[in-house]
C-alpha atoms as a PDB file:
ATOM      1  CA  UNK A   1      27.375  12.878 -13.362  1.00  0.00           C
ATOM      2  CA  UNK A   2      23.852  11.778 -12.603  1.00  0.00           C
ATOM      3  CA  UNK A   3      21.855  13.248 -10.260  1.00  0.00           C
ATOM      4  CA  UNK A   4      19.493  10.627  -8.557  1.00  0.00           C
ATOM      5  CA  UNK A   5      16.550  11.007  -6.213  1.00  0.00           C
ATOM      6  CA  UNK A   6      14.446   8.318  -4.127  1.00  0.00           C
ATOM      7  CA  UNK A   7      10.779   9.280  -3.758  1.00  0.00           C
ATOM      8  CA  UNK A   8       8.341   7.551  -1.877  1.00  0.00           C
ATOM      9  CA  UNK A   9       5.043   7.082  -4.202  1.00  0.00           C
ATOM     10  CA  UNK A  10       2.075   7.734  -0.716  1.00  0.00           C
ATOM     11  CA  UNK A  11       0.257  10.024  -2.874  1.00  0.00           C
ATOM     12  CA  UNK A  12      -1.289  11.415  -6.470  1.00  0.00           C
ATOM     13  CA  UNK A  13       1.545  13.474  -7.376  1.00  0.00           C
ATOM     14  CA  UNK A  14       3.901  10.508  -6.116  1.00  0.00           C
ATOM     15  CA  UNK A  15       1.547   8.227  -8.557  1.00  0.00           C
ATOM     16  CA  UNK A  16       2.284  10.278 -11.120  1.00  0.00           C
ATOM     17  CA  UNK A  17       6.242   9.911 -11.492  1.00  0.00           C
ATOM     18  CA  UNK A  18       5.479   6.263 -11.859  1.00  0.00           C
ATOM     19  CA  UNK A  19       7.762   5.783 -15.339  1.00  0.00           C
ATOM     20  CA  UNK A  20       5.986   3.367 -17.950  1.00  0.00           C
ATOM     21  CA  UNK A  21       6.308   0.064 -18.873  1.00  0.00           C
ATOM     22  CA  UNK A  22       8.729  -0.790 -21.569  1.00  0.00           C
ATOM     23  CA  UNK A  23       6.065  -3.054 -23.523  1.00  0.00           C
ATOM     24  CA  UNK A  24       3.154  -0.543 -23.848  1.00  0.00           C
ATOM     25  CA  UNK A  25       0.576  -3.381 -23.170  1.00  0.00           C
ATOM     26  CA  UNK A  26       1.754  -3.723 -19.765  1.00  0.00           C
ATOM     27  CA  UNK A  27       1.816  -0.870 -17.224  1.00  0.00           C
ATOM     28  CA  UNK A  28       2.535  -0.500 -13.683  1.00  0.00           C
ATOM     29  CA  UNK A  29       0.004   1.916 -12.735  1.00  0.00           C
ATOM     30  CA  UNK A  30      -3.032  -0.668 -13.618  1.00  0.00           C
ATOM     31  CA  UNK A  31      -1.085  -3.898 -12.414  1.00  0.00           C
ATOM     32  CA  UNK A  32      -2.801  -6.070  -9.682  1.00  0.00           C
ATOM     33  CA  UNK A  33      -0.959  -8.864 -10.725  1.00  0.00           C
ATOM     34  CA  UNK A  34       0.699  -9.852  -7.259  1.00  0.00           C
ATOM     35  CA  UNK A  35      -2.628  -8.095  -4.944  1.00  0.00           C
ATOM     36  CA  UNK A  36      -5.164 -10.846  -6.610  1.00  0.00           C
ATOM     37  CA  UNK A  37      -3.916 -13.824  -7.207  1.00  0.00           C
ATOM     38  CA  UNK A  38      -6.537 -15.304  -9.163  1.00  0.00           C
ATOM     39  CA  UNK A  39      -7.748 -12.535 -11.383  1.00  0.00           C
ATOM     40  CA  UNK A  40      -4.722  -9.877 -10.957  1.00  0.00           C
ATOM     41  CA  UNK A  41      -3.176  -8.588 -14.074  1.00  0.00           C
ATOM     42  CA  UNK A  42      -0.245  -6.659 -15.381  1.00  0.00           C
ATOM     43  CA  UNK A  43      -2.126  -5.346 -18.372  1.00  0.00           C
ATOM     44  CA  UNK A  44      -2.289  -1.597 -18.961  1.00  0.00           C
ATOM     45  CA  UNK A  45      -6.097  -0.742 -18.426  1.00  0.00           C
ATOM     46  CA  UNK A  46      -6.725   2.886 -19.160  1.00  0.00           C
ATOM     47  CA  UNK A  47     -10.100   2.980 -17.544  1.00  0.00           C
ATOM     48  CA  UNK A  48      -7.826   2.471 -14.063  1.00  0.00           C
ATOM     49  CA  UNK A  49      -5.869   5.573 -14.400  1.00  0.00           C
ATOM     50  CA  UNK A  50      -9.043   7.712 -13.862  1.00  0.00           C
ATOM     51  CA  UNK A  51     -10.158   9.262 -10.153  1.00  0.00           C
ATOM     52  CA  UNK A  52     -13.037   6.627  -8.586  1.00  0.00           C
ATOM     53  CA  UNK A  53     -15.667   8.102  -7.221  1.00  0.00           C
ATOM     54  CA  UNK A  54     -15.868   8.089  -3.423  1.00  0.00           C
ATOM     55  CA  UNK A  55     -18.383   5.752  -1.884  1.00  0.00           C
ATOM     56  CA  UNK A  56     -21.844   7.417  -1.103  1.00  0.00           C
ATOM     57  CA  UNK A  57     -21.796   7.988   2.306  1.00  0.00           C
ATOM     58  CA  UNK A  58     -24.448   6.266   4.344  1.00  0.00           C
ATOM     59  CA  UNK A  59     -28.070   8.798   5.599  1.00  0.00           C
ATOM     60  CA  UNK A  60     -27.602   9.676   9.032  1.00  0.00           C
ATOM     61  CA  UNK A  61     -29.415   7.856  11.580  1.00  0.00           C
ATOM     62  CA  UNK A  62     -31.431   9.224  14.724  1.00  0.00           C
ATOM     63  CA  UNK A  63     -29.847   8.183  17.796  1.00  0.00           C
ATOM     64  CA  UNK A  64     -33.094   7.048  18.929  1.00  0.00           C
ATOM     65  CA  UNK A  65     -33.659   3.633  16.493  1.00  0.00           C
ATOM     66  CA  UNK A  66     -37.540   3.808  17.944  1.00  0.00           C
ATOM     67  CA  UNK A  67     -38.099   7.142  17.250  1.00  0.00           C
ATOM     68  CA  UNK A  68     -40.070   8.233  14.477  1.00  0.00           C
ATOM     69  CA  UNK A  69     -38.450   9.372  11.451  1.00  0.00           C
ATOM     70  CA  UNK A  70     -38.221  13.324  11.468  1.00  0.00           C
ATOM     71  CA  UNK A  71     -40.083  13.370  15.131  1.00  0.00           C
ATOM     72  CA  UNK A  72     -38.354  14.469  18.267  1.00  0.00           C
ATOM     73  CA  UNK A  73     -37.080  11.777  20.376  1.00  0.00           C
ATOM     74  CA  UNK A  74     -38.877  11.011  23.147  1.00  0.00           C
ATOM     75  CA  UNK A  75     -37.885   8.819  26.591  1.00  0.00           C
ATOM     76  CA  UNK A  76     -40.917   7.412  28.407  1.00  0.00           C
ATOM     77  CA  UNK A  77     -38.648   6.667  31.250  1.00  0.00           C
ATOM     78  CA  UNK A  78     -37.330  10.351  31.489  1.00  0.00           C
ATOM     79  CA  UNK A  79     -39.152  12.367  34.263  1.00  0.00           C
ATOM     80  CA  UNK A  80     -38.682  15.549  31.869  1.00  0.00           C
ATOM     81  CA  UNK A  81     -40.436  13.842  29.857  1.00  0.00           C
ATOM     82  CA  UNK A  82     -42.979  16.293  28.007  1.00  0.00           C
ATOM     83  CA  UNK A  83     -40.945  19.188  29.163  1.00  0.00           C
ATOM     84  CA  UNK A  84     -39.029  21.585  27.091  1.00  0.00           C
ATOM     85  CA  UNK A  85     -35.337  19.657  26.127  1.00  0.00           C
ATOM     86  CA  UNK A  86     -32.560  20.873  27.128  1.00  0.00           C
ATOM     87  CA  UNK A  87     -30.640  22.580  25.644  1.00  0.00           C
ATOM     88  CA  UNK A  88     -27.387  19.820  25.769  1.00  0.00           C
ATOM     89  CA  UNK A  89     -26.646  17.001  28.828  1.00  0.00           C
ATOM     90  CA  UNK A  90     -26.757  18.802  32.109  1.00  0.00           C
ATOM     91  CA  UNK A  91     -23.504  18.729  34.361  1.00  0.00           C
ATOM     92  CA  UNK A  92     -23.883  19.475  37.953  1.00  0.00           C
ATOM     93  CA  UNK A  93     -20.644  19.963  38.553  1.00  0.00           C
ATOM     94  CA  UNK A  94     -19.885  21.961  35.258  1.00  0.00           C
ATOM     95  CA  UNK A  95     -19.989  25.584  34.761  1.00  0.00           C
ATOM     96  CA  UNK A  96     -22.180  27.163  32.189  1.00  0.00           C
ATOM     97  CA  UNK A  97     -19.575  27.992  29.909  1.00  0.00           C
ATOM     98  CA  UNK A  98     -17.505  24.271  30.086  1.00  0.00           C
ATOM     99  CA  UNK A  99     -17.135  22.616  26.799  1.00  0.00           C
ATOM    100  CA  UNK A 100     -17.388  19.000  26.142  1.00  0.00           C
ATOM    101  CA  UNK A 101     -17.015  17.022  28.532  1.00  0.00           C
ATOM    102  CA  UNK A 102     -13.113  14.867  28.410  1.00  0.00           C
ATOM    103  CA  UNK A 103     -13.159  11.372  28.978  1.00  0.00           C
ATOM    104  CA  UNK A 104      -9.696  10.181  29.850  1.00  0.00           C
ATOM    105  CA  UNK A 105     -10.504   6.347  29.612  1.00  0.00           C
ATOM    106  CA  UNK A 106     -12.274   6.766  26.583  1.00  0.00           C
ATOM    107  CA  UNK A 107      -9.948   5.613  23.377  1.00  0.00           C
ATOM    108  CA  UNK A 108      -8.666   8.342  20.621  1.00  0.00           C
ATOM    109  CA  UNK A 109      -7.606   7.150  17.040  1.00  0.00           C
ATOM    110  CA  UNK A 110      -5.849   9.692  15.322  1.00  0.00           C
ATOM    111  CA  UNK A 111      -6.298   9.353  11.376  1.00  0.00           C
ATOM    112  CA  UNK A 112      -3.057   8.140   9.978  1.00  0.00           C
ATOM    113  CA  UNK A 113      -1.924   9.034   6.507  1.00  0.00           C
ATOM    114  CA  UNK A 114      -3.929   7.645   3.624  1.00  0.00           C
ATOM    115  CA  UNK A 115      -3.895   8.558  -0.274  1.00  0.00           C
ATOM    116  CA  UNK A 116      -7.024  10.816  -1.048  1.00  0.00           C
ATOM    117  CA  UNK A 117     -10.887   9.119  -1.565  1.00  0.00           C
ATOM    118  CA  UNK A 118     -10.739   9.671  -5.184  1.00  0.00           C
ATOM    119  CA  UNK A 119      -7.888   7.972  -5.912  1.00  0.00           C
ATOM    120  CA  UNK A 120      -6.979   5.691  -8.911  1.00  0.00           C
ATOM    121  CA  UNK A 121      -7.132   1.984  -7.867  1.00  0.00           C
ATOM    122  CA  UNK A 122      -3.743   1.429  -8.442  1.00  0.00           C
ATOM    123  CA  UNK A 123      -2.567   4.201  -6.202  1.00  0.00           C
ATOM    124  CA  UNK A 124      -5.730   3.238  -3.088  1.00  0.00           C
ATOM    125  CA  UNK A 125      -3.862  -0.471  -3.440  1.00  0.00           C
ATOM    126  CA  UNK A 126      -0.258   0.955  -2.507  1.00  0.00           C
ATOM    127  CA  UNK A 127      -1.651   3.024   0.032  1.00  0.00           C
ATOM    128  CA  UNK A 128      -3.768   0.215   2.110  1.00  0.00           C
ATOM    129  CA  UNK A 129      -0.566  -0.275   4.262  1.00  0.00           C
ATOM    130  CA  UNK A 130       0.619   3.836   4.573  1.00  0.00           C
ATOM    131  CA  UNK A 131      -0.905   4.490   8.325  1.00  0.00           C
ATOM    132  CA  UNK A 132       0.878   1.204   9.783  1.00  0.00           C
ATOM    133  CA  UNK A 133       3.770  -0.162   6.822  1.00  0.00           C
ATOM    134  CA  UNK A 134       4.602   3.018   5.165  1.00  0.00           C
ATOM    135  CA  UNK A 135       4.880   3.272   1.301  1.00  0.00           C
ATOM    136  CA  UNK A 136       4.829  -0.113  -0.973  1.00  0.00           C
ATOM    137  CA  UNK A 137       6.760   1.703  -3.605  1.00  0.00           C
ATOM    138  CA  UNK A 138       9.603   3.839  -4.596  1.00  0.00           C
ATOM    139  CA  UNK A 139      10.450   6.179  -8.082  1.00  0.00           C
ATOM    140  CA  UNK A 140      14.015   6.466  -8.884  1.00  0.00           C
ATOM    141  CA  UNK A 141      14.682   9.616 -11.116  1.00  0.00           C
ATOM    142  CA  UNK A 142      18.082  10.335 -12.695  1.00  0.00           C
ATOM    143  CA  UNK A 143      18.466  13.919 -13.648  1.00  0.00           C
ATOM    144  CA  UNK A 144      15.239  14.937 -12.934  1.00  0.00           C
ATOM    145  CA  UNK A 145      13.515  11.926 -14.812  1.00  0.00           C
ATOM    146  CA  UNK A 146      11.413   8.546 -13.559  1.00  0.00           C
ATOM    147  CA  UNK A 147      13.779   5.925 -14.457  1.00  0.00           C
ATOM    148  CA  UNK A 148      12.993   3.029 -12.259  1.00  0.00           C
ATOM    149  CA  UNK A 149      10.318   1.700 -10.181  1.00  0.00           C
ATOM    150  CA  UNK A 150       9.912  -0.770  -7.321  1.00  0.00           C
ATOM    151  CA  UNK A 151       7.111  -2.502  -5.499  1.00  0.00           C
ATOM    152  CA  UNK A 152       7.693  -4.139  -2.084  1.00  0.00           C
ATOM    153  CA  UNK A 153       5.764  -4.322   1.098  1.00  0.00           C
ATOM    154  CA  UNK A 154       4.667  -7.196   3.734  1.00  0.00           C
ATOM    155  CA  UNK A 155       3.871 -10.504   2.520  1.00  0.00           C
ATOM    156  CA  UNK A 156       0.620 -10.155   3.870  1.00  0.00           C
ATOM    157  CA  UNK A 157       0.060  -7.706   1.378  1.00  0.00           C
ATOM    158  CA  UNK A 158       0.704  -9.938  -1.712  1.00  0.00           C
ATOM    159  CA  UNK A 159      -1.063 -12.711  -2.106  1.00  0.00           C
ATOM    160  CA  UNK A 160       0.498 -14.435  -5.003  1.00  0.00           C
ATOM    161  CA  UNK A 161       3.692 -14.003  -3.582  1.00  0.00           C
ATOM    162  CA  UNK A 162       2.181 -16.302  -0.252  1.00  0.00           C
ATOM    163  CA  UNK A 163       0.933 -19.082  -3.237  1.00  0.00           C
ATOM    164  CA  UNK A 164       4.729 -19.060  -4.487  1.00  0.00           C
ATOM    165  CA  UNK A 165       5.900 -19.464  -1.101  1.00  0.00           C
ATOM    166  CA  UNK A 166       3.455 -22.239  -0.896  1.00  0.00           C
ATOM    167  CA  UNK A 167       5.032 -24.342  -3.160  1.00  0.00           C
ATOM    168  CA  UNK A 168       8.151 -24.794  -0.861  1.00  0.00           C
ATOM    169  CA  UNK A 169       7.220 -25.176   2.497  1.00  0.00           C
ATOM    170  CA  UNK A 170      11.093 -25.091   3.457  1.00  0.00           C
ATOM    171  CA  UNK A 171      11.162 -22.004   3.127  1.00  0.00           C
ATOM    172  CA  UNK A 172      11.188 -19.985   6.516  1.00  0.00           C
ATOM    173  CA  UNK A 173       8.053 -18.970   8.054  1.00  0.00           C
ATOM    174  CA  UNK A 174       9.340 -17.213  10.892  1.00  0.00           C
ATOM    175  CA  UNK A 175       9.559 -14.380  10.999  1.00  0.00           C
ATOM    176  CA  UNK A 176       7.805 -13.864   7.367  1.00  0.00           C
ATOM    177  CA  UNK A 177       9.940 -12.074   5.104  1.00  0.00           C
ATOM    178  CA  UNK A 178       9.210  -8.788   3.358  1.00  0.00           C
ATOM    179  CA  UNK A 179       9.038  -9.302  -0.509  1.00  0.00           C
ATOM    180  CA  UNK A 180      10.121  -7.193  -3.856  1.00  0.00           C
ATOM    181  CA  UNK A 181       7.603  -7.973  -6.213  1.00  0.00           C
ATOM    182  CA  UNK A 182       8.466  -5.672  -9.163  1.00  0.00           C
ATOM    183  CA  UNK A 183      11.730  -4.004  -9.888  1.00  0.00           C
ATOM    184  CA  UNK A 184      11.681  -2.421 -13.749  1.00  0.00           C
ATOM    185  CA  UNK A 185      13.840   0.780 -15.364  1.00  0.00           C
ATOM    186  CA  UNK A 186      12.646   2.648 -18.429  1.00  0.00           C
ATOM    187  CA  UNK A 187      15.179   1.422 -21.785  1.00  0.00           C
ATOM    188  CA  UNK A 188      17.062   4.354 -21.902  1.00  0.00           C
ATOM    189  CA  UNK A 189      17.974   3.872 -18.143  1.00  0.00           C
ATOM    190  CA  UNK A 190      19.102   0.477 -18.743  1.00  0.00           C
ATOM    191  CA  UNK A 191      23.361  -0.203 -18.089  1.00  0.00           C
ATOM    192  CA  UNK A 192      23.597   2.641 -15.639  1.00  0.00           C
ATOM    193  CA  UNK A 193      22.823   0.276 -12.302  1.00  0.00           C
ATOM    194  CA  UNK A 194      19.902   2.513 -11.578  1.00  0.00           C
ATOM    195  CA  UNK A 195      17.373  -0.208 -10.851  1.00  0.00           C
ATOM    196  CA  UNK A 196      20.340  -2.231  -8.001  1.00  0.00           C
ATOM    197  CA  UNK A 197      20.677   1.301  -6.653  1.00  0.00           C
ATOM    198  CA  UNK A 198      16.623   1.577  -5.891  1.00  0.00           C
ATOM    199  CA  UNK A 199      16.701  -2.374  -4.715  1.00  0.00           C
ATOM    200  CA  UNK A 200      19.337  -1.658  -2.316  1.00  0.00           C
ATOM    201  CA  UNK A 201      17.191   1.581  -1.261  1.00  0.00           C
ATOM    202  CA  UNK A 202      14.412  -0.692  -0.505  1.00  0.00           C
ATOM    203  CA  UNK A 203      16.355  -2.925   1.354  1.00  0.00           C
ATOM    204  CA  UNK A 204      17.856  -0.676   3.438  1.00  0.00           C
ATOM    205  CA  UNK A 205      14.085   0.790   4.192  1.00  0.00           C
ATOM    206  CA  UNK A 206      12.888  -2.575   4.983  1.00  0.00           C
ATOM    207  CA  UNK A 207      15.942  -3.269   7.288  1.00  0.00           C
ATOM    208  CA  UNK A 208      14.898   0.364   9.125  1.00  0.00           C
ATOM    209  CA  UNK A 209      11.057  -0.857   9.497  1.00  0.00           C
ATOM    210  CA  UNK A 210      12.245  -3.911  11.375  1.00  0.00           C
ATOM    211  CA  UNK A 211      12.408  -6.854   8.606  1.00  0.00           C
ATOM    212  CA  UNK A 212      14.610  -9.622   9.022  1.00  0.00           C
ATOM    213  CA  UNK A 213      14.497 -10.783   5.549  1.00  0.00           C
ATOM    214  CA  UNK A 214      13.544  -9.759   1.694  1.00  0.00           C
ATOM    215  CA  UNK A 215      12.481 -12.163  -1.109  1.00  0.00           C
ATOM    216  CA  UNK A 216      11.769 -12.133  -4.276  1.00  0.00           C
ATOM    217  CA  UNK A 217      10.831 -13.846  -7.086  1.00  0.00           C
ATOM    218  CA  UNK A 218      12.296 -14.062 -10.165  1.00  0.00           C
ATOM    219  CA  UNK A 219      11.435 -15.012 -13.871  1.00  0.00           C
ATOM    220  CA  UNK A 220      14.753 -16.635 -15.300  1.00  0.00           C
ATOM    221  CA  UNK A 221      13.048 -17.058 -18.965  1.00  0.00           C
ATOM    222  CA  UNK A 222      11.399 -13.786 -19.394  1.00  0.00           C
ATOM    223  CA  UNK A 223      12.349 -11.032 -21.985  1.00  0.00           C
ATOM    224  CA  UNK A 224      13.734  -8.099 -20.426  1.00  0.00           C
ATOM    225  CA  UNK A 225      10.672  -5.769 -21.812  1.00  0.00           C
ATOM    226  CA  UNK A 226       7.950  -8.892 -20.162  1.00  0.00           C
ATOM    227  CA  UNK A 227       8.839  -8.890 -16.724  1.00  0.00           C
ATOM    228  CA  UNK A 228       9.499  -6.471 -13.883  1.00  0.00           C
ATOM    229  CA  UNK A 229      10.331  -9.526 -11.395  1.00  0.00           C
ATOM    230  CA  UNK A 230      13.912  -9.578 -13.469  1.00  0.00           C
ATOM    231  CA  UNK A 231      16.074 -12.770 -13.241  1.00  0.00           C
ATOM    232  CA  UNK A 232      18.276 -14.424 -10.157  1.00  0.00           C
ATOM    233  CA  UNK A 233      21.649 -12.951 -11.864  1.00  0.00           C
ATOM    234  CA  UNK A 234      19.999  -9.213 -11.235  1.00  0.00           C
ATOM    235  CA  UNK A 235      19.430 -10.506  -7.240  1.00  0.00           C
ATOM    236  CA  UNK A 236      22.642 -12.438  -7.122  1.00  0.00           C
ATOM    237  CA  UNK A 237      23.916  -8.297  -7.871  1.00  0.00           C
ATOM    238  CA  UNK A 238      21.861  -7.250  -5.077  1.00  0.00           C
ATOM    239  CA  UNK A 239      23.423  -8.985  -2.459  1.00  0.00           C
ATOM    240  CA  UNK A 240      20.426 -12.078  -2.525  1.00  0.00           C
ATOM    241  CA  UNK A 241      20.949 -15.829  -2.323  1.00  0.00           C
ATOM    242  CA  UNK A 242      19.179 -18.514  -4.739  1.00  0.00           C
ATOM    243  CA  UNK A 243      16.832 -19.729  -1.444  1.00  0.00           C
ATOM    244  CA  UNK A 244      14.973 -22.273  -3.930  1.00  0.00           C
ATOM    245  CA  UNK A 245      16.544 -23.268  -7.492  1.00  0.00           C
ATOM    246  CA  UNK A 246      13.654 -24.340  -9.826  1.00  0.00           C
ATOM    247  CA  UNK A 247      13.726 -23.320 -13.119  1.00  0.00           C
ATOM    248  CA  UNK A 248       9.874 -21.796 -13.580  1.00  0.00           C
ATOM    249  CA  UNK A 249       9.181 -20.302  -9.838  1.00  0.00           C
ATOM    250  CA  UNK A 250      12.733 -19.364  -8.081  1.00  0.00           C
ATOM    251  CA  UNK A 251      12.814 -17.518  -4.917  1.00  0.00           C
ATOM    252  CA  UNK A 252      15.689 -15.514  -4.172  1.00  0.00           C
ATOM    253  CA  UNK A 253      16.650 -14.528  -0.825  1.00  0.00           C
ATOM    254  CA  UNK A 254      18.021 -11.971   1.967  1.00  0.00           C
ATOM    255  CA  UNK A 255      18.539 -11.608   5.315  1.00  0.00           C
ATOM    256  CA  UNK A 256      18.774  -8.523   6.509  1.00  0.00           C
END
């Protein structure tokens, strides 16, 4: 019997069970296909697979603007002026020993999570939503191995997926649906219902994160190996309606 796991991919190692295409020119870890809409791609690009380099952070800055560079900081209007600073701000009402001062109105941020700096671009895309969506994909293994993969997430994220939904403005706008944009399984995965298993994962997710509906969008001509968008009989399996019928750009459909 096979032994399947669900992982979230949020991070490098994550990234890395990512299983490959089945056409070698096209690869999931590069693809920005459905992220840019007018130059994306779902071309395997080596060069993308490498760390980036983290931007250069910016010189620090005196917190005096007037003051001269490398010169103390100096306040005309300060009646110590020309006296020895301070060591820190004086509190009257503090004790020597106090520690930073609390300010209870003041608002905290606390970092959410966020793939590393250095990331490959494929990975920094997926994890743009991670401190408010969660994870925009999900690795099914079977028996220890990557067999399928799946890329969802808002609709906001997507952008090509809004142009599709552009061409049919009966489709509902409100609330916006959530939207599968890549579903594939590795050929010697195929006929084992791995890749409906991981769908119906992701729906179930979505339906936990407080979606009302999933779409998708389908290729009904494609070659099994050419797409990872699949065809309406694969959604029809999944429990999805046929929400638009056209023969190049279908959407398929599911309310949740």
């Amino acid at each position: 019997m096979t032994t399947v796991r669900i992982l979230d991919v949020t991070d490098v190692a994550g990234f890395g069970r990512i299983p490959p295409c089945a056409d070698p020119g096209f690869d999931h870890r590069t693809c920005d296909f459905w992220e840019d809409d007018r130059r994306g791609s779902k071309a395997a690009r080596l060069a993308w697979l490498e760390p980036v380099a983290p931007p250069t952070p910016e010189p620090a800055r005196a917190a005096n603007p007037f003051a001269p560079v490398g010169g103390p900081s100096f306040n005309p209007f300060d009646p110590r002026a020309g006296r020895e600073p301070a060591a820190g701000a004086f509190n009257p009402f503090g004790d020597d020993d106090d520690g930073p001062v609390d300010n209870p109105f003041a608002p905290s941020r606390e970092r959410g999570p966020a793939v590393v700096a250095d990331a490959p671009r494929k990975l920094q895309l997926l994890g743009r939503g991670l401190a408010v969506f969660g994870s925009y994909a999900k690795v099914l293994e079977a028996d220890g191995a990557p067999a399928a993969y799946c890329q969802f997430g808002p609709l906001s994220a997507y952008p090509r997926a809004q142009r599709v939904r552009e061409l049919y403005p009966k489709l509902p706008s409100s609330p916006l649906p959530a939207v599968i944009t890549c579903i594939a399984t590795t050929p010697a995965a195929r006929g084992q219902r791995l890749a409906r298993q991981l769908v119906l994962a992701v729906v179930d997710d979505l339906t936990g994160r407080g979606f009302s509906a999933v779409e998708a969008y389908p290729e009904p001509e494609a070659r099994p190996d050419a797409t990872s968008a699949a065809n309406p009989a694969f959604w029809a399996t999944c429990g999805f309606d046929l929400a638009v019928d056209d023969p190049r750009f279908p959407v398929v459909r599911r309310e949740l």
